[in-house]
PDB file of N, CA and C in Angstrom:
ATOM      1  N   UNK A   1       0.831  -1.183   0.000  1.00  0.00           N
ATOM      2  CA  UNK A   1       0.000   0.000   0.000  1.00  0.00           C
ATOM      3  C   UNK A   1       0.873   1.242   0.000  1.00  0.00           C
ATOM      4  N   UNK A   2       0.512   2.225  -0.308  1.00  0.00           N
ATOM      5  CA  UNK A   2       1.114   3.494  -0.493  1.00  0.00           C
ATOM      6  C   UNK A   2       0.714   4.565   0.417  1.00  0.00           C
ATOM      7  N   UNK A   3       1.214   5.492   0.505  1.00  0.00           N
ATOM      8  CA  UNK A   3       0.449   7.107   1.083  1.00  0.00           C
ATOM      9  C   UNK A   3       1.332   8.075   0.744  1.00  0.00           C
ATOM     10  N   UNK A   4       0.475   8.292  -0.332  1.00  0.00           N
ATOM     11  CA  UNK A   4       1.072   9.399  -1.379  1.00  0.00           C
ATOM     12  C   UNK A   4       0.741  10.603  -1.249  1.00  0.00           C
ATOM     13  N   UNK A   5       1.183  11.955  -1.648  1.00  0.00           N
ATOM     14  CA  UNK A   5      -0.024  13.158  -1.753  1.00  0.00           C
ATOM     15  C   UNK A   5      -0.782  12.587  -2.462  1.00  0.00           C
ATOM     16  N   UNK A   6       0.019  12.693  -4.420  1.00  0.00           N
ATOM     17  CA  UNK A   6      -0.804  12.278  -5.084  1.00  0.00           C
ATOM     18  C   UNK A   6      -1.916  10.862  -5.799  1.00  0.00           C
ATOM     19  N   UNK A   7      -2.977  10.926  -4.546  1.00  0.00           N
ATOM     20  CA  UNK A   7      -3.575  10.031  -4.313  1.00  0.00           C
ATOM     21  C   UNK A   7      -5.060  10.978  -5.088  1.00  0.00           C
ATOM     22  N   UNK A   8      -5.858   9.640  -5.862  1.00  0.00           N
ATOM     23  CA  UNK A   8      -7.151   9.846  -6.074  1.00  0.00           C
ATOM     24  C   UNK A   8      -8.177   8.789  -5.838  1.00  0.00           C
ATOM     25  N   UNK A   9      -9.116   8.944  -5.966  1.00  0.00           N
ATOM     26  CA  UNK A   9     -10.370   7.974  -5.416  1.00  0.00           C
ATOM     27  C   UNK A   9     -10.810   7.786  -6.853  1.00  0.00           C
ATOM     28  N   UNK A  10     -10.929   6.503  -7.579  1.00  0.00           N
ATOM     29  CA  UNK A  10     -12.082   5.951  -8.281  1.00  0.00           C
ATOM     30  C   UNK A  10     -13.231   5.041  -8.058  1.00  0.00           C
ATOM     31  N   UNK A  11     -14.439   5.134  -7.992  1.00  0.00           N
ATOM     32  CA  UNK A  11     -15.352   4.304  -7.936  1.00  0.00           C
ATOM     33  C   UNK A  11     -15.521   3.745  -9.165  1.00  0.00           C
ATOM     34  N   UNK A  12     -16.054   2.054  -8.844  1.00  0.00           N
ATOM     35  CA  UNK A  12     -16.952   0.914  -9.883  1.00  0.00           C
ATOM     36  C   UNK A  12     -17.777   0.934  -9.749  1.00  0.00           C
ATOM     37  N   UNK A  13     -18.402   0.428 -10.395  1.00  0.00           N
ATOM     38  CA  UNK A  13     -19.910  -0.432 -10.378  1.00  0.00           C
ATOM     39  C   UNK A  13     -19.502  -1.770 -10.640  1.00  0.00           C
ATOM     40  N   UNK A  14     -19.551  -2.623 -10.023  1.00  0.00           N
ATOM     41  CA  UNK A  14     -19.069  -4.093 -10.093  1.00  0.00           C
ATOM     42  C   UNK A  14     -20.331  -5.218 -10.074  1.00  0.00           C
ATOM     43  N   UNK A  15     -20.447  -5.630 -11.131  1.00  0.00           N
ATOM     44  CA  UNK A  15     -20.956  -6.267 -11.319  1.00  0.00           C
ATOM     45  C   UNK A  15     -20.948  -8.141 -10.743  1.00  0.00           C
ATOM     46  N   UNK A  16     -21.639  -8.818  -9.985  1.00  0.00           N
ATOM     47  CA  UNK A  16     -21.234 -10.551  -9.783  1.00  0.00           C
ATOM     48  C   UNK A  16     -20.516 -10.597  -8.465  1.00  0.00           C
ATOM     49  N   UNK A  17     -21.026  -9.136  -7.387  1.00  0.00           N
ATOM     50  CA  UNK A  17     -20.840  -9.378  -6.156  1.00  0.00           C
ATOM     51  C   UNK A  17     -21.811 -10.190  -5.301  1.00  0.00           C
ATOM     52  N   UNK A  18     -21.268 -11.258  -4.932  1.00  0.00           N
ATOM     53  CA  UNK A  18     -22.472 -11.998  -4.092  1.00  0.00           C
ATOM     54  C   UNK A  18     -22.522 -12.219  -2.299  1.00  0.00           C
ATOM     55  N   UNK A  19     -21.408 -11.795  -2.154  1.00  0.00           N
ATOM     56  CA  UNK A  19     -21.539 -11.799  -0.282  1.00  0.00           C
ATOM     57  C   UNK A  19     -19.744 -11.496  -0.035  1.00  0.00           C
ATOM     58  N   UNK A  20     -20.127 -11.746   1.048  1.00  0.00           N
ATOM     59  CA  UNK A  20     -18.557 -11.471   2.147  1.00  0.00           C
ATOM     60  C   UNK A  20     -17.235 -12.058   1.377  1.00  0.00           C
ATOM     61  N   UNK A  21     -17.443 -13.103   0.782  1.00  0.00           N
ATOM     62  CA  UNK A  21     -16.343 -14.209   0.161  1.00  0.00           C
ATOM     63  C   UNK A  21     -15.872 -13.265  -1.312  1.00  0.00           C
ATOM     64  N   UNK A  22     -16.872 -12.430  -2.047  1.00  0.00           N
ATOM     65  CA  UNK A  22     -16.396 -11.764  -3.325  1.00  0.00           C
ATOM     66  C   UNK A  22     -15.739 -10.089  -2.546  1.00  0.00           C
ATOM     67  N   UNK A  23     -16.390  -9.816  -1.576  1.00  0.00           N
ATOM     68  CA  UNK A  23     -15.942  -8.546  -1.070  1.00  0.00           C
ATOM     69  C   UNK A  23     -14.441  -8.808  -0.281  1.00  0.00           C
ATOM     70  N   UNK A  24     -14.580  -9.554   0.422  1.00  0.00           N
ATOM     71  CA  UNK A  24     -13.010  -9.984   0.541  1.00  0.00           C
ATOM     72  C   UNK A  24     -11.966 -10.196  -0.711  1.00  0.00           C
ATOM     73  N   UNK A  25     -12.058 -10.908  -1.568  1.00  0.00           N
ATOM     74  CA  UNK A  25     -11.563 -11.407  -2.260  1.00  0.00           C
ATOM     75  C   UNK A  25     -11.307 -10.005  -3.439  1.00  0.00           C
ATOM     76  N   UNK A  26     -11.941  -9.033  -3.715  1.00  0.00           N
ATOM     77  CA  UNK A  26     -11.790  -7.886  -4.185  1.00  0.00           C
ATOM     78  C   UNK A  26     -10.668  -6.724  -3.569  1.00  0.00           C
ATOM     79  N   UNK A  27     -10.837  -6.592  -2.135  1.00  0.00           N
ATOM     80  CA  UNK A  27     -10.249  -5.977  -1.808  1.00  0.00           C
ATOM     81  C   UNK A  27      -9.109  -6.301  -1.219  1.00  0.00           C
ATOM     82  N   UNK A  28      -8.839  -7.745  -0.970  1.00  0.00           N
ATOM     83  CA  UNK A  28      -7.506  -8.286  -0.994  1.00  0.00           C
ATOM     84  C   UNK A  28      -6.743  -8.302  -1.995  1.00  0.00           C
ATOM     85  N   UNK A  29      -6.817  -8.521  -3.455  1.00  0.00           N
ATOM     86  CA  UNK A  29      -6.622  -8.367  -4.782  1.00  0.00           C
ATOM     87  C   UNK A  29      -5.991  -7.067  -5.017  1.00  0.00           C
ATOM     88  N   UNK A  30      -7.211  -6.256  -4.848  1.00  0.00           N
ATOM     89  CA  UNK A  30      -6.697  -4.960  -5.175  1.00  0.00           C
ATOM     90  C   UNK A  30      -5.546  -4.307  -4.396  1.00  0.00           C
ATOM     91  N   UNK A  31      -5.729  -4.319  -2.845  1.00  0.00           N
ATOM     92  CA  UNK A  31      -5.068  -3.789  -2.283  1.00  0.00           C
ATOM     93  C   UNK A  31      -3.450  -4.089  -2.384  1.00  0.00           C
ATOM     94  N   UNK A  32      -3.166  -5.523  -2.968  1.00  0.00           N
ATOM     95  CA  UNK A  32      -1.761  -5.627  -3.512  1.00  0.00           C
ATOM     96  C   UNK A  32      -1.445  -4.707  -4.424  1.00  0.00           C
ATOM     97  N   UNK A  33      -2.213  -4.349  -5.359  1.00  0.00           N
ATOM     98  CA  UNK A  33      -1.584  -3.708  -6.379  1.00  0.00           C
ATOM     99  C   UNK A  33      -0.375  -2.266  -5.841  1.00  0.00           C
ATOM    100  N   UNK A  34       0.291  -2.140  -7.153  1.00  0.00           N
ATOM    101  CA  UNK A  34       1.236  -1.232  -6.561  1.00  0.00           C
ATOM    102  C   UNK A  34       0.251   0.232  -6.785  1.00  0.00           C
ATOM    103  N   UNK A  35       0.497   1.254  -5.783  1.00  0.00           N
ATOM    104  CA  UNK A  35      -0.180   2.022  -6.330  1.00  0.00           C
ATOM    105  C   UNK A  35      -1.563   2.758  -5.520  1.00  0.00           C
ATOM    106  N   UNK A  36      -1.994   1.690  -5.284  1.00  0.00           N
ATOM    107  CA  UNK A  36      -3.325   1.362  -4.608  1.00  0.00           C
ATOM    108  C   UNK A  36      -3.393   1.674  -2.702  1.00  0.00           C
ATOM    109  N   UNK A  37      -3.717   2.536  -2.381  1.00  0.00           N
ATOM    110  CA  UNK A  37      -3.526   2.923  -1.106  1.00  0.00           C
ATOM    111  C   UNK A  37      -4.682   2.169  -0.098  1.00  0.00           C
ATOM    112  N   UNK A  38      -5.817   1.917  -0.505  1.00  0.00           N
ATOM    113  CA  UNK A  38      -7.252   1.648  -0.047  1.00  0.00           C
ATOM    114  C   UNK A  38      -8.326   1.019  -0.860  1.00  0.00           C
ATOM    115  N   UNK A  39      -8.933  -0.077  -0.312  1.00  0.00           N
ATOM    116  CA  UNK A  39      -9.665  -0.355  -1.430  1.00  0.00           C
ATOM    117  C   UNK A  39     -11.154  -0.496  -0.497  1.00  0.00           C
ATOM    118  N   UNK A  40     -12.350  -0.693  -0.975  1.00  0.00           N
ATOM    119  CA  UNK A  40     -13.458  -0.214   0.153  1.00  0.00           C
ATOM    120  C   UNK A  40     -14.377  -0.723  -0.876  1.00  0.00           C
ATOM    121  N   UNK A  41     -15.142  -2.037  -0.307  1.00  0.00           N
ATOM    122  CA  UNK A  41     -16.264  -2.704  -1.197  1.00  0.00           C
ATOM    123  C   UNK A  41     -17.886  -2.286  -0.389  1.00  0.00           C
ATOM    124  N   UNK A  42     -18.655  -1.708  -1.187  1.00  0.00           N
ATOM    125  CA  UNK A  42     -20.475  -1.245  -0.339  1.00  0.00           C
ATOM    126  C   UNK A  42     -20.804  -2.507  -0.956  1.00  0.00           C
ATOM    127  N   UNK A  43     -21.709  -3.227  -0.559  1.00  0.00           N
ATOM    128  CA  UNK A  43     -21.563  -4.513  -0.730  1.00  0.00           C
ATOM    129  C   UNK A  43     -23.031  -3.912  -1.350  1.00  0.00           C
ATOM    130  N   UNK A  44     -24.210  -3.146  -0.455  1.00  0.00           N
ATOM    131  CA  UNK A  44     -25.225  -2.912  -0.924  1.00  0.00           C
ATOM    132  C   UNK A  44     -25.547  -2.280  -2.233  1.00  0.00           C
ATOM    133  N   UNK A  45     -24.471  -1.225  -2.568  1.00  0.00           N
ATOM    134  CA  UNK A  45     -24.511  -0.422  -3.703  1.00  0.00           C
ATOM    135  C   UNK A  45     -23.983  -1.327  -5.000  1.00  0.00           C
ATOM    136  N   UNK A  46     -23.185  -2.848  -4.773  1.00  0.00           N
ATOM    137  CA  UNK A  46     -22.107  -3.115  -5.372  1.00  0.00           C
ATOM    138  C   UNK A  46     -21.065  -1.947  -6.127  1.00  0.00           C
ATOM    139  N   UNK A  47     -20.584  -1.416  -5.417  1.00  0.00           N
ATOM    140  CA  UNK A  47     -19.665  -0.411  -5.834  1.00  0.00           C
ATOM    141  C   UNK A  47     -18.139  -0.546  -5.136  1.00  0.00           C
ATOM    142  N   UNK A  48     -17.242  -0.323  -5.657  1.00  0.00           N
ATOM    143  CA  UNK A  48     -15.693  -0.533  -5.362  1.00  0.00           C
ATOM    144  C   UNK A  48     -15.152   0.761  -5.212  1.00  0.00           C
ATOM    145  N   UNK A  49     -14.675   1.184  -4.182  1.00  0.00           N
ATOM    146  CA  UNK A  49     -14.038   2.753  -4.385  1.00  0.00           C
ATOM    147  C   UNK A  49     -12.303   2.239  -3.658  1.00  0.00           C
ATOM    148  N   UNK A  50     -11.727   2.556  -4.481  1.00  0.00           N
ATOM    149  CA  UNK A  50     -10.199   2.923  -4.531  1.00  0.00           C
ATOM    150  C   UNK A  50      -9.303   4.223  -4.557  1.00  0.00           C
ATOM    151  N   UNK A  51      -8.443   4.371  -3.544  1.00  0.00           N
ATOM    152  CA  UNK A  51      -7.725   5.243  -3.447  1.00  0.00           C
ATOM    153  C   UNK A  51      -6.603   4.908  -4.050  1.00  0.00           C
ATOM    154  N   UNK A  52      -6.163   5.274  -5.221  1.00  0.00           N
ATOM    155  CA  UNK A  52      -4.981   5.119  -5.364  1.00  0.00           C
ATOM    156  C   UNK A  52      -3.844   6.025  -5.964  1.00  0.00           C
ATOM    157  N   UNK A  53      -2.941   5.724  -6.682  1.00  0.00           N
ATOM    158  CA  UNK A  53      -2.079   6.649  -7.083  1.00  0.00           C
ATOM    159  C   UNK A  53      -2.202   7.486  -8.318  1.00  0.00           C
ATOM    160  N   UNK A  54      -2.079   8.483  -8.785  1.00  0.00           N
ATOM    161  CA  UNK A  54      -3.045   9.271  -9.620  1.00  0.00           C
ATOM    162  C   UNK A  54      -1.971   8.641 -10.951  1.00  0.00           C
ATOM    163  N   UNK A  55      -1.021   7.922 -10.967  1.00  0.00           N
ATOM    164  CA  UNK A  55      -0.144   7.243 -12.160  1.00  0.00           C
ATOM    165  C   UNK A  55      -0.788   6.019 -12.563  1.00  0.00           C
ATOM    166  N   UNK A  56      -1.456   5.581 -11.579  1.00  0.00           N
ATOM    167  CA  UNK A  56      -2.069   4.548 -11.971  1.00  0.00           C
ATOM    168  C   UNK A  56      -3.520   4.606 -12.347  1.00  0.00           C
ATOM    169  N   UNK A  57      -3.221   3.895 -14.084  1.00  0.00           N
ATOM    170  CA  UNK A  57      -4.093   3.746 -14.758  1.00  0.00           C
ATOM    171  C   UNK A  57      -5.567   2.948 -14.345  1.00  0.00           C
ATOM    172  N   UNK A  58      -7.022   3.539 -14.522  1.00  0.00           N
ATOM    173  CA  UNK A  58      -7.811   3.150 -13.893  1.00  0.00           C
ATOM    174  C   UNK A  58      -8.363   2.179 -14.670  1.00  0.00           C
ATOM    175  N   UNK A  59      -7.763   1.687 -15.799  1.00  0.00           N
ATOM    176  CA  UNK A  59      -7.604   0.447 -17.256  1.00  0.00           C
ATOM    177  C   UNK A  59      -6.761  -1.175 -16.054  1.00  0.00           C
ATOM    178  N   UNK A  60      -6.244   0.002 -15.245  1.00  0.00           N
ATOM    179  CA  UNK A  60      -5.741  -1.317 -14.432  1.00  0.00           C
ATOM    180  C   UNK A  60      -6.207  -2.166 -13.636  1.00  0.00           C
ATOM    181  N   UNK A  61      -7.361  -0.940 -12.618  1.00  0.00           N
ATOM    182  CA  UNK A  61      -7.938  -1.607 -11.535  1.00  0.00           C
ATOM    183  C   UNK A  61      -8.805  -2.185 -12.336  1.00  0.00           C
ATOM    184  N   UNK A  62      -9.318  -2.389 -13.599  1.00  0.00           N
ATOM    185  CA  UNK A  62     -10.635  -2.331 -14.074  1.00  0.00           C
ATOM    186  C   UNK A  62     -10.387  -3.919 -14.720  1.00  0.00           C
ATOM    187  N   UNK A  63      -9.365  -4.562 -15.467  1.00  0.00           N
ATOM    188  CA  UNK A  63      -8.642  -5.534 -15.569  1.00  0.00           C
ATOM    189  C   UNK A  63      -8.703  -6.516 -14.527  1.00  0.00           C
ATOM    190  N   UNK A  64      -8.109  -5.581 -13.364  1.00  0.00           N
ATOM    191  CA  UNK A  64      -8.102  -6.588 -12.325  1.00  0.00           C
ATOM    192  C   UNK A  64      -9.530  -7.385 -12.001  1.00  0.00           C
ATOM    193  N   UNK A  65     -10.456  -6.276 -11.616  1.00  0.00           N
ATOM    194  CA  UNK A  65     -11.460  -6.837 -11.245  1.00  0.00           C
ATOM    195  C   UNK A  65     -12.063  -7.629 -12.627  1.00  0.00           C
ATOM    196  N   UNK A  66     -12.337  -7.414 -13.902  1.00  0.00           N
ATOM    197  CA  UNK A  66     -12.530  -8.330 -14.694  1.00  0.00           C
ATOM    198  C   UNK A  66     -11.962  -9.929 -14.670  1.00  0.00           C
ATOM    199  N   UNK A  67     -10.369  -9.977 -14.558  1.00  0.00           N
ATOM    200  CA  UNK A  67      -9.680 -10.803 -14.252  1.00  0.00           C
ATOM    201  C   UNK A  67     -10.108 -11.593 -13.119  1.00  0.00           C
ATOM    202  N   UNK A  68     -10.751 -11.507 -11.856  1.00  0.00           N
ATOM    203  CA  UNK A  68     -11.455 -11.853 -10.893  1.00  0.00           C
ATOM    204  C   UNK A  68     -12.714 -12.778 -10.970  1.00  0.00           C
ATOM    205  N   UNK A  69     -13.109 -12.108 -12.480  1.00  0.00           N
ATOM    206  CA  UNK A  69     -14.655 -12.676 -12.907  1.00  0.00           C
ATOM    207  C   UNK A  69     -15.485 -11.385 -12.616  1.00  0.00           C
ATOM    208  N   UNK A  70     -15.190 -10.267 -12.097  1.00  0.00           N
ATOM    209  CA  UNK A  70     -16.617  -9.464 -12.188  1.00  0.00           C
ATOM    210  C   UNK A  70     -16.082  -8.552 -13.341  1.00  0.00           C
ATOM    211  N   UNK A  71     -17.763  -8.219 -13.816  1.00  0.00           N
ATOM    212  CA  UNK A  71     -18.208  -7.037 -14.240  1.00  0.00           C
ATOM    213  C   UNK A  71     -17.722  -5.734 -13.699  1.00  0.00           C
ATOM    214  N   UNK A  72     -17.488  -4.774 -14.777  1.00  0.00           N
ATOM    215  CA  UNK A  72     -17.325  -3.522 -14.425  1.00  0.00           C
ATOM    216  C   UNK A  72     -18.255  -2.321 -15.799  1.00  0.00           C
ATOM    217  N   UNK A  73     -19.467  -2.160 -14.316  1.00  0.00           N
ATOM    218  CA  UNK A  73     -20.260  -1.361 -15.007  1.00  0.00           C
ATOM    219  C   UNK A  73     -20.233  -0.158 -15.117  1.00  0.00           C
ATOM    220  N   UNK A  74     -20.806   0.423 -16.352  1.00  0.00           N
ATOM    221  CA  UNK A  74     -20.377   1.811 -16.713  1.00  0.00           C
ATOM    222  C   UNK A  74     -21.710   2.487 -15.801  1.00  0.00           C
TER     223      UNK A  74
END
């Protein structure tokens, strides 16, 4: 994890969240990435919000979570 100034927040819409086991498994994932300061799953909204490094491409987190098996809705 990082703590950068330049830090920004992106939200998902994630699609093929089904309980505690995909919300874990999201934000353990992510939070390895380099870059990535915070990762924060609303389980109700299915939405993903990430803090991360403003160098890092949001083509990345978006991969990842595809790579996972979910959806990423526009």
């Amino acid at each position: 994890m990082v703590t950068q100034k330049n830090t920004t927040q992106s939200v998902y819409h994630v699609g093929g969240i089904k309980g505690d086991h995909c919300r874990d498994r999201i934000e353990h994932t992510l939070s390895h990435l380099q870059g990535v300061a915070s990762v924060k799953v609303d389980m109700a909204s299915k939405q993903v919000a990430v803090s991360h490094d403003e160098a890092l491409p949001s083509s990345g987190i978006e991969e990842t979570l595809q790579s996972l098996g979910y959806s990423v809705l526009s």
